[in-house]
Each structure stands twice: as structure tokens, then as C-alpha cells.
C-alpha atoms as a PDB file:
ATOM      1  CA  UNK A   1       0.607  -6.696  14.719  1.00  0.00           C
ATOM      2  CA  UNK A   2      -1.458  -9.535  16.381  1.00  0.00           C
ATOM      3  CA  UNK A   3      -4.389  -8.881  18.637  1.00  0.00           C
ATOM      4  CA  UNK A   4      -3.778  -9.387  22.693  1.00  0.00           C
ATOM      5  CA  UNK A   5      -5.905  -9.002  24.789  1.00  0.00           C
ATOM      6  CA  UNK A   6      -3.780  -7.389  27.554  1.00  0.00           C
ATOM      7  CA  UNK A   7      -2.546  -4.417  24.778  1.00  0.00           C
ATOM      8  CA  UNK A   8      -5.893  -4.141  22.926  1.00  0.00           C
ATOM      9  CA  UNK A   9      -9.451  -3.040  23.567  1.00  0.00           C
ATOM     10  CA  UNK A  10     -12.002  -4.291  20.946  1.00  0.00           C
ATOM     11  CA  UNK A  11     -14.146  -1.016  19.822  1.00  0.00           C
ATOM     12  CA  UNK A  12     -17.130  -0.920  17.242  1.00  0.00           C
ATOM     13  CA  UNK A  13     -17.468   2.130  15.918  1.00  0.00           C
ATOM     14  CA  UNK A  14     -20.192   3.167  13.391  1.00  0.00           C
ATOM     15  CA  UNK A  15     -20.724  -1.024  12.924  1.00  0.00           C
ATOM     16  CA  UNK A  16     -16.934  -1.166  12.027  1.00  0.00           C
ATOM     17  CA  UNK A  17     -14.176  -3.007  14.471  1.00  0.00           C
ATOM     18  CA  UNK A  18     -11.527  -0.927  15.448  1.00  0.00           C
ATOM     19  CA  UNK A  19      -8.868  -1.786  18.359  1.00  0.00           C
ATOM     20  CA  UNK A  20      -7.687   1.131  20.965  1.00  0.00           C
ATOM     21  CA  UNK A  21      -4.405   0.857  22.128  1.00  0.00           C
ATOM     22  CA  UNK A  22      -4.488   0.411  26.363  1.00  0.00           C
ATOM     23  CA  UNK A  23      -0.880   1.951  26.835  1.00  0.00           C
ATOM     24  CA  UNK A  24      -2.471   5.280  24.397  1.00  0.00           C
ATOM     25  CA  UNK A  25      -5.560   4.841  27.505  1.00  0.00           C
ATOM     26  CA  UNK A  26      -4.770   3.017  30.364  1.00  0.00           C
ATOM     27  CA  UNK A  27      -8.563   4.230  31.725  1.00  0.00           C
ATOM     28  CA  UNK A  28     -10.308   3.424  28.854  1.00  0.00           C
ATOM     29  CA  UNK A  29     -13.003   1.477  30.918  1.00  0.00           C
ATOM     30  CA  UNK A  30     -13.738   3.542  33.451  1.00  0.00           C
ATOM     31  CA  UNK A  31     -13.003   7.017  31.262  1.00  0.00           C
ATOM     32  CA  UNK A  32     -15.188  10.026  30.418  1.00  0.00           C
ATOM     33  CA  UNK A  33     -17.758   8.990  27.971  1.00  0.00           C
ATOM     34  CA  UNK A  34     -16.947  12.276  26.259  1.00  0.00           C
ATOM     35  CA  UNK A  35     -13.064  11.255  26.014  1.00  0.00           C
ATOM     36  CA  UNK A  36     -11.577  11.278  22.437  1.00  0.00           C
ATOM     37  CA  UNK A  37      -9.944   8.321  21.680  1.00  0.00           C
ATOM     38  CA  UNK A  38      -7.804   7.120  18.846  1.00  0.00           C
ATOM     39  CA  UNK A  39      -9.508   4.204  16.431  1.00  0.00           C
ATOM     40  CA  UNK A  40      -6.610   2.117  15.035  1.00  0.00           C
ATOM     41  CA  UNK A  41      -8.088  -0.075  12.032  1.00  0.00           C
ATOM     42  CA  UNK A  42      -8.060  -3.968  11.389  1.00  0.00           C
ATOM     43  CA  UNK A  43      -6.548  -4.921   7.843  1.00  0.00           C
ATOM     44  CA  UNK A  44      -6.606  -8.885   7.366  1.00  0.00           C
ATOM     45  CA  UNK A  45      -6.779  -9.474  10.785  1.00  0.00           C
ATOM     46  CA  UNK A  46      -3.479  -7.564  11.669  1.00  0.00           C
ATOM     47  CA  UNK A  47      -3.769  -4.061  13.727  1.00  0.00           C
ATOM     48  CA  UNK A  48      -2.681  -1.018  12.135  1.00  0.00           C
ATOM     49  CA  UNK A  49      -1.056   1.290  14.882  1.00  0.00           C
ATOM     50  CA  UNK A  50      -1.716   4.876  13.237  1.00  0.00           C
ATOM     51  CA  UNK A  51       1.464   7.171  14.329  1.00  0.00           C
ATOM     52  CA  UNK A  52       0.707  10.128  11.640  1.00  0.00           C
ATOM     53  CA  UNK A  53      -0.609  12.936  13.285  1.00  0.00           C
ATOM     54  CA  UNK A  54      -2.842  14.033   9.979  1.00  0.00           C
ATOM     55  CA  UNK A  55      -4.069  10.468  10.134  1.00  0.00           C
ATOM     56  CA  UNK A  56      -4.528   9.870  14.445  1.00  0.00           C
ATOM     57  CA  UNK A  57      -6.565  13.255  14.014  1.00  0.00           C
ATOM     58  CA  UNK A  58      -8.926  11.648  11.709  1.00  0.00           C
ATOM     59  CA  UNK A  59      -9.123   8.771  13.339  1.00  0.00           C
ATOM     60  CA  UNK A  60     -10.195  10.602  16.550  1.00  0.00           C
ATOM     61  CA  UNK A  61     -13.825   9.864  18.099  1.00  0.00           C
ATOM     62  CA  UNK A  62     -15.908  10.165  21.500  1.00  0.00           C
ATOM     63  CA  UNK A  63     -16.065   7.478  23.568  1.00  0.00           C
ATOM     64  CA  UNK A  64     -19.587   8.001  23.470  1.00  0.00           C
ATOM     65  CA  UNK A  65     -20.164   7.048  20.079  1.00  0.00           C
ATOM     66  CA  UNK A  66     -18.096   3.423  20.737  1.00  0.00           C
ATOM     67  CA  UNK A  67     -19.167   0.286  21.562  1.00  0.00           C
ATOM     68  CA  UNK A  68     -17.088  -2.134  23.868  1.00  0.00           C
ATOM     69  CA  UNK A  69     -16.560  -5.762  22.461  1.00  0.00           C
ATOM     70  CA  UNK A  70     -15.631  -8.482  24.798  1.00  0.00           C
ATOM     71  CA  UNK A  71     -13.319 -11.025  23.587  1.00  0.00           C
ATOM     72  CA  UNK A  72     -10.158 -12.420  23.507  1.00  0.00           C
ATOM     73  CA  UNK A  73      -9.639 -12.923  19.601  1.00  0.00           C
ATOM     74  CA  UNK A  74      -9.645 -10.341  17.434  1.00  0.00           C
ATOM     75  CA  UNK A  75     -12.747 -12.094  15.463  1.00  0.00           C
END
């Protein structure tokens, strides 16, 4: 799927862009910096939503660890 803005959060995680899903954290913003949140990977500029339990698990972090990106393009 395309990036939007109003569906999508940018994240950099461990120098690697990732999008989080707003409707999967509505709060995301103003959230718990210890909050796990699920990393859903870029692939030729088209977002991969992860549904697989094994593979959301893996994909898990801390907030803490994350970096914000402001934007409104995926690049």
C-alpha cells in the first residue's frame, strides 16, 4: 500500500525506515516511551502491513528505541 500521512507514522528504527500503523496506535505521539509498537517495513516504496503473529512479534520494539520522522512522503 501507498504511504498517507493520515494512516501512517514515519519511524526510524536502528537507522532503518519503518511506518506504524495509527489505527494499530491511535496515541502513538503522546504514548509511553516504553510502549511496544509494531514496525511494518518499506519494500520499493510500498508498506508491508505484517498480520502474522510469528512475524508482528518480531517486529515488536519500544518506543524508546524509535525515532519520529516528519513528513508527508514516504521518502
Amino acid at each position: 500500500m501507498e504511504f498517507n500521512a493520515e494512516t501512517h507514522q514515519k519511524i526510524r528504527y536502528q537507522k532503518h525506515l519503518y511506518v506504524v500503523f495509527i489505527d494499530e496506535y491511535p496515541d502513538i505521539l503522546i504514548s509511553d516511551a516504553n510502549e511496544q509498537i509494531v514496525l511494518h517495513p518499506i519494500w520499493k516504496d510500498w508498506i508491508v502491513r505484517i498480520t502474522s503473529p510469528s512475524v508482528r512479534q518480531l517486529m515488536t520494539v519500544c518506543k524508546a528505541d524509535c525515532s519520529f520522522e516528519d513528513s508527508t512522503t514516504l521518502q
